[in-house]
N, C-alpha and C. Protein backbone atom coordinates (compact mmCIF):
# COMPACT_ATOMS: atom_id res chain seq x y z
N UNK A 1 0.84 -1.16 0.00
CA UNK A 1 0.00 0.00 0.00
C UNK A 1 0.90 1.24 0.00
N UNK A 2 0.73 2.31 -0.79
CA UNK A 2 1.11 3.10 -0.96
C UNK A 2 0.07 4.49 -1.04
N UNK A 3 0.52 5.57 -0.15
CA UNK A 3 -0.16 7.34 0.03
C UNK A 3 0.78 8.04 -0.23
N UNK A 4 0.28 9.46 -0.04
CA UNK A 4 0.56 10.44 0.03
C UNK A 4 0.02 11.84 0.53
N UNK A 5 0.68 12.43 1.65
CA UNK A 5 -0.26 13.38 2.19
C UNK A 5 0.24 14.50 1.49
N UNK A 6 -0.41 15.85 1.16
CA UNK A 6 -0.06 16.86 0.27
C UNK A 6 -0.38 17.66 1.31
N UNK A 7 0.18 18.96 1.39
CA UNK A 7 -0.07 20.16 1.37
C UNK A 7 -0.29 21.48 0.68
N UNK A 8 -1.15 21.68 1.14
CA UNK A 8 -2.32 22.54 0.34
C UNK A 8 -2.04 24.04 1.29
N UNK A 9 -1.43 24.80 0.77
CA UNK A 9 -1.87 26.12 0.60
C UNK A 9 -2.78 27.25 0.43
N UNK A 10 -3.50 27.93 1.11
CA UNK A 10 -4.64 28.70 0.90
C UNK A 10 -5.35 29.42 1.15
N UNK A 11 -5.04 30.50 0.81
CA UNK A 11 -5.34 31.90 1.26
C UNK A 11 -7.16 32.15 0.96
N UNK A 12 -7.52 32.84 1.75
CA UNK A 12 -9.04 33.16 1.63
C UNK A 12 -9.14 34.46 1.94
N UNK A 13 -10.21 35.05 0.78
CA UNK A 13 -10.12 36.69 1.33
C UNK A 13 -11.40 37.20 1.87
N UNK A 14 -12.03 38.55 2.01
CA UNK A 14 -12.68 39.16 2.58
C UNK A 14 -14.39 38.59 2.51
N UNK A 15 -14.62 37.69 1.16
CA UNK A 15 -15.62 37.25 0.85
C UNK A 15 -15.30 35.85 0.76
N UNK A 16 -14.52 35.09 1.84
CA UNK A 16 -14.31 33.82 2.25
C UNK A 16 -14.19 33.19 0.62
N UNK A 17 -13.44 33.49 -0.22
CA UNK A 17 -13.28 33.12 -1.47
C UNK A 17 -11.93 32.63 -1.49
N UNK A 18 -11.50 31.09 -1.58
CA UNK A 18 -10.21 30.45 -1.66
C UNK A 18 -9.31 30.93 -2.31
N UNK A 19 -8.00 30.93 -2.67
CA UNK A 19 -6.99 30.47 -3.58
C UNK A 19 -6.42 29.88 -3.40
N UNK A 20 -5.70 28.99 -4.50
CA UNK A 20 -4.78 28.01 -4.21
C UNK A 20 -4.05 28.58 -4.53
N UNK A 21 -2.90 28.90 -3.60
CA UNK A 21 -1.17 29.25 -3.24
C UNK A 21 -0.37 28.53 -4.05
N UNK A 22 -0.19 26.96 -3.45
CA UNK A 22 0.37 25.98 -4.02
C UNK A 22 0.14 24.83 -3.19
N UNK A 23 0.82 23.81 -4.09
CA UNK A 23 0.72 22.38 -3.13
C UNK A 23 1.75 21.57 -3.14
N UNK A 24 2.44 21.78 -1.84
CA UNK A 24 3.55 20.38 -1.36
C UNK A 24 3.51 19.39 -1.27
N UNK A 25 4.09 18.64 -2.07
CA UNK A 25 4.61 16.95 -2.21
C UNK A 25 4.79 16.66 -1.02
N UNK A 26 5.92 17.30 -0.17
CA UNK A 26 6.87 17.15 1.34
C UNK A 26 6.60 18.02 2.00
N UNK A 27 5.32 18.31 2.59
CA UNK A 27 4.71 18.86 3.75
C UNK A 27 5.16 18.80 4.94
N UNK A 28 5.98 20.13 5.71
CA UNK A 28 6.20 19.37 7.21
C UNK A 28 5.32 19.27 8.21
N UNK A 29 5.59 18.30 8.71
CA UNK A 29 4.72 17.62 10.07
C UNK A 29 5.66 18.42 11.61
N UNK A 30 6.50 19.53 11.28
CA UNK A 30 6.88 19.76 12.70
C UNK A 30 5.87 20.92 13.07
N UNK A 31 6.07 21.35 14.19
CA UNK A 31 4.72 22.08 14.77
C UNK A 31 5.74 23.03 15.40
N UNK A 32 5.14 24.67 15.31
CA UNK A 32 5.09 25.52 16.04
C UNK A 32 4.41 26.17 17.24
N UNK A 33 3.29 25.84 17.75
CA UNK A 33 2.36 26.13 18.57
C UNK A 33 1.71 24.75 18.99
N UNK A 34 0.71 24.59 19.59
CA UNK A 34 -0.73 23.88 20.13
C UNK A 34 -1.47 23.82 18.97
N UNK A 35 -2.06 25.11 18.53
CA UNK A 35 -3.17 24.44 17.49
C UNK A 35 -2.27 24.18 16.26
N UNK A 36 -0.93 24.38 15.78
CA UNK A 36 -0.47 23.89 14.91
C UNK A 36 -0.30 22.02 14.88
N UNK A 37 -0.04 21.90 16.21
CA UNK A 37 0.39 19.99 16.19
C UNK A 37 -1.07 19.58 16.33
N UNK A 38 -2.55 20.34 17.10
CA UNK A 38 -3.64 19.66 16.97
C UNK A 38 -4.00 19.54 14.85
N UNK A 39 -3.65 20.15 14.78
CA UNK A 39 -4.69 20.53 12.81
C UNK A 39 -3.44 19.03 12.72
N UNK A 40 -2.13 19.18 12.64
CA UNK A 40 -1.52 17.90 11.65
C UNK A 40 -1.70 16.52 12.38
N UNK A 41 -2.25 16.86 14.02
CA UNK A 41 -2.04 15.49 14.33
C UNK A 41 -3.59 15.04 14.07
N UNK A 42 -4.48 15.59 13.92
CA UNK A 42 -5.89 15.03 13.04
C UNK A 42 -5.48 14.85 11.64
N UNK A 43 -4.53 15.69 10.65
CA UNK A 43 -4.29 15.45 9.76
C UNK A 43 -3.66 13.93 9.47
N UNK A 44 -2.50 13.39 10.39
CA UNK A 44 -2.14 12.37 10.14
C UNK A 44 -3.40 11.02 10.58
N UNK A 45 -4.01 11.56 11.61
CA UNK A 45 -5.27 10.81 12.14
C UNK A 45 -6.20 10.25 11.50
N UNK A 46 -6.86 11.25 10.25
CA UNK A 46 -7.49 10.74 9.35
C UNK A 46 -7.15 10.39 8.60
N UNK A 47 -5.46 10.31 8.01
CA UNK A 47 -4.96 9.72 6.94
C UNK A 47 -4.86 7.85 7.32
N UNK A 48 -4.64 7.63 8.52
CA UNK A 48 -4.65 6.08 9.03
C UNK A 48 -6.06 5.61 8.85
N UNK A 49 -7.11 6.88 9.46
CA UNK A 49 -8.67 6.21 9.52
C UNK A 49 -9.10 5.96 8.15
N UNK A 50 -8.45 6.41 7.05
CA UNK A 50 -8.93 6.27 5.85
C UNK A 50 -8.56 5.43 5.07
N UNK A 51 -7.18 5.23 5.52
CA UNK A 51 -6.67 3.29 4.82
C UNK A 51 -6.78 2.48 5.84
N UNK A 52 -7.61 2.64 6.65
CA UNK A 52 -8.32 1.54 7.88
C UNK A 52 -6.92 1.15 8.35
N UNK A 53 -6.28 1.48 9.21
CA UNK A 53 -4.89 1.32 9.78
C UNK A 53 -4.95 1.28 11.05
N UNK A 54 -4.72 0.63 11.99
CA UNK A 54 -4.90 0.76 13.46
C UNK A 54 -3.39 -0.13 13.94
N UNK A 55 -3.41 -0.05 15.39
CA UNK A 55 -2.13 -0.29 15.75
C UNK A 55 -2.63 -1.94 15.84
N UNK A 56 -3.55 -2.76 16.27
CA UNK A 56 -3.64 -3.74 16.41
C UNK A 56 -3.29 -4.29 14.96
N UNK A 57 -4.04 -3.78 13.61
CA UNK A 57 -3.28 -4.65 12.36
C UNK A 57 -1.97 -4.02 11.57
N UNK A 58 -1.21 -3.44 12.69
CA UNK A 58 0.21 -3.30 12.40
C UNK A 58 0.67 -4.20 12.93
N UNK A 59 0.57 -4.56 14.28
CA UNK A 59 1.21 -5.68 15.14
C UNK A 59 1.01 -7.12 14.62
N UNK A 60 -0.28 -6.74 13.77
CA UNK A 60 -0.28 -8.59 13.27
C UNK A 60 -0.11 -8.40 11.80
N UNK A 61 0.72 -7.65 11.25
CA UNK A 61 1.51 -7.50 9.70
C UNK A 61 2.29 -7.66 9.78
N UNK A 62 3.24 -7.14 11.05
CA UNK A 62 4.85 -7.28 11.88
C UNK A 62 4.71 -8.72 12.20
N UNK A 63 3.79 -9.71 12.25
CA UNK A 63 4.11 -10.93 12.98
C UNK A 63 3.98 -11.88 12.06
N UNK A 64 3.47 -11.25 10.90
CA UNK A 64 3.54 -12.46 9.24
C UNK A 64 4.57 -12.08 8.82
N UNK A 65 4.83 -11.20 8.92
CA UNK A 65 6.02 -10.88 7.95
C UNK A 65 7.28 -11.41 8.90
N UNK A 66 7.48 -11.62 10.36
CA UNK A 66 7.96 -12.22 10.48
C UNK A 66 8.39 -14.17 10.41
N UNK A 67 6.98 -14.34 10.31
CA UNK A 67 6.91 -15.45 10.38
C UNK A 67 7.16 -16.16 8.68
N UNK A 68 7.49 -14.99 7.82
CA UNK A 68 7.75 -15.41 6.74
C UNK A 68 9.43 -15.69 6.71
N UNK A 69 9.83 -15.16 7.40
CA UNK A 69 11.35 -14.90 7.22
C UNK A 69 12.37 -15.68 8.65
């Protein structure tokens, strides 16, 4: 399985009307503030909830793949 999280750029003006800035391939995930690490750590949050990813079927992917080798 293979993703990719992008970053999206985007300015909005006086009549809540978007633009797109630009969009990063290599988005950073480091944080400056509180509400900066809450927005990316939902960001990474829903990126797991959306390829159905949880820690229990990591631990049993880590244990076939060992058991292959």
């Amino acid at each position: 399985m293979c993703f990719q999280i992008l970053g999206f750029d985007v300015l909005i003006d006086h009549k809540f009307k978007p633009y797109l800035l630009e969009v990063n391939a290599s988005p950073s995930f480091g944080t400056d503030s509180a509400l900066d690490y809450k927005i990316k750590k939902n960001v990474l949050g829903d990126a797991f909830r959306l390829l159905n990813f949880s820690y229990s079927k990591r631990v049993k992917a880590i244990r076939e793949l060992q058991e292959k080798t």
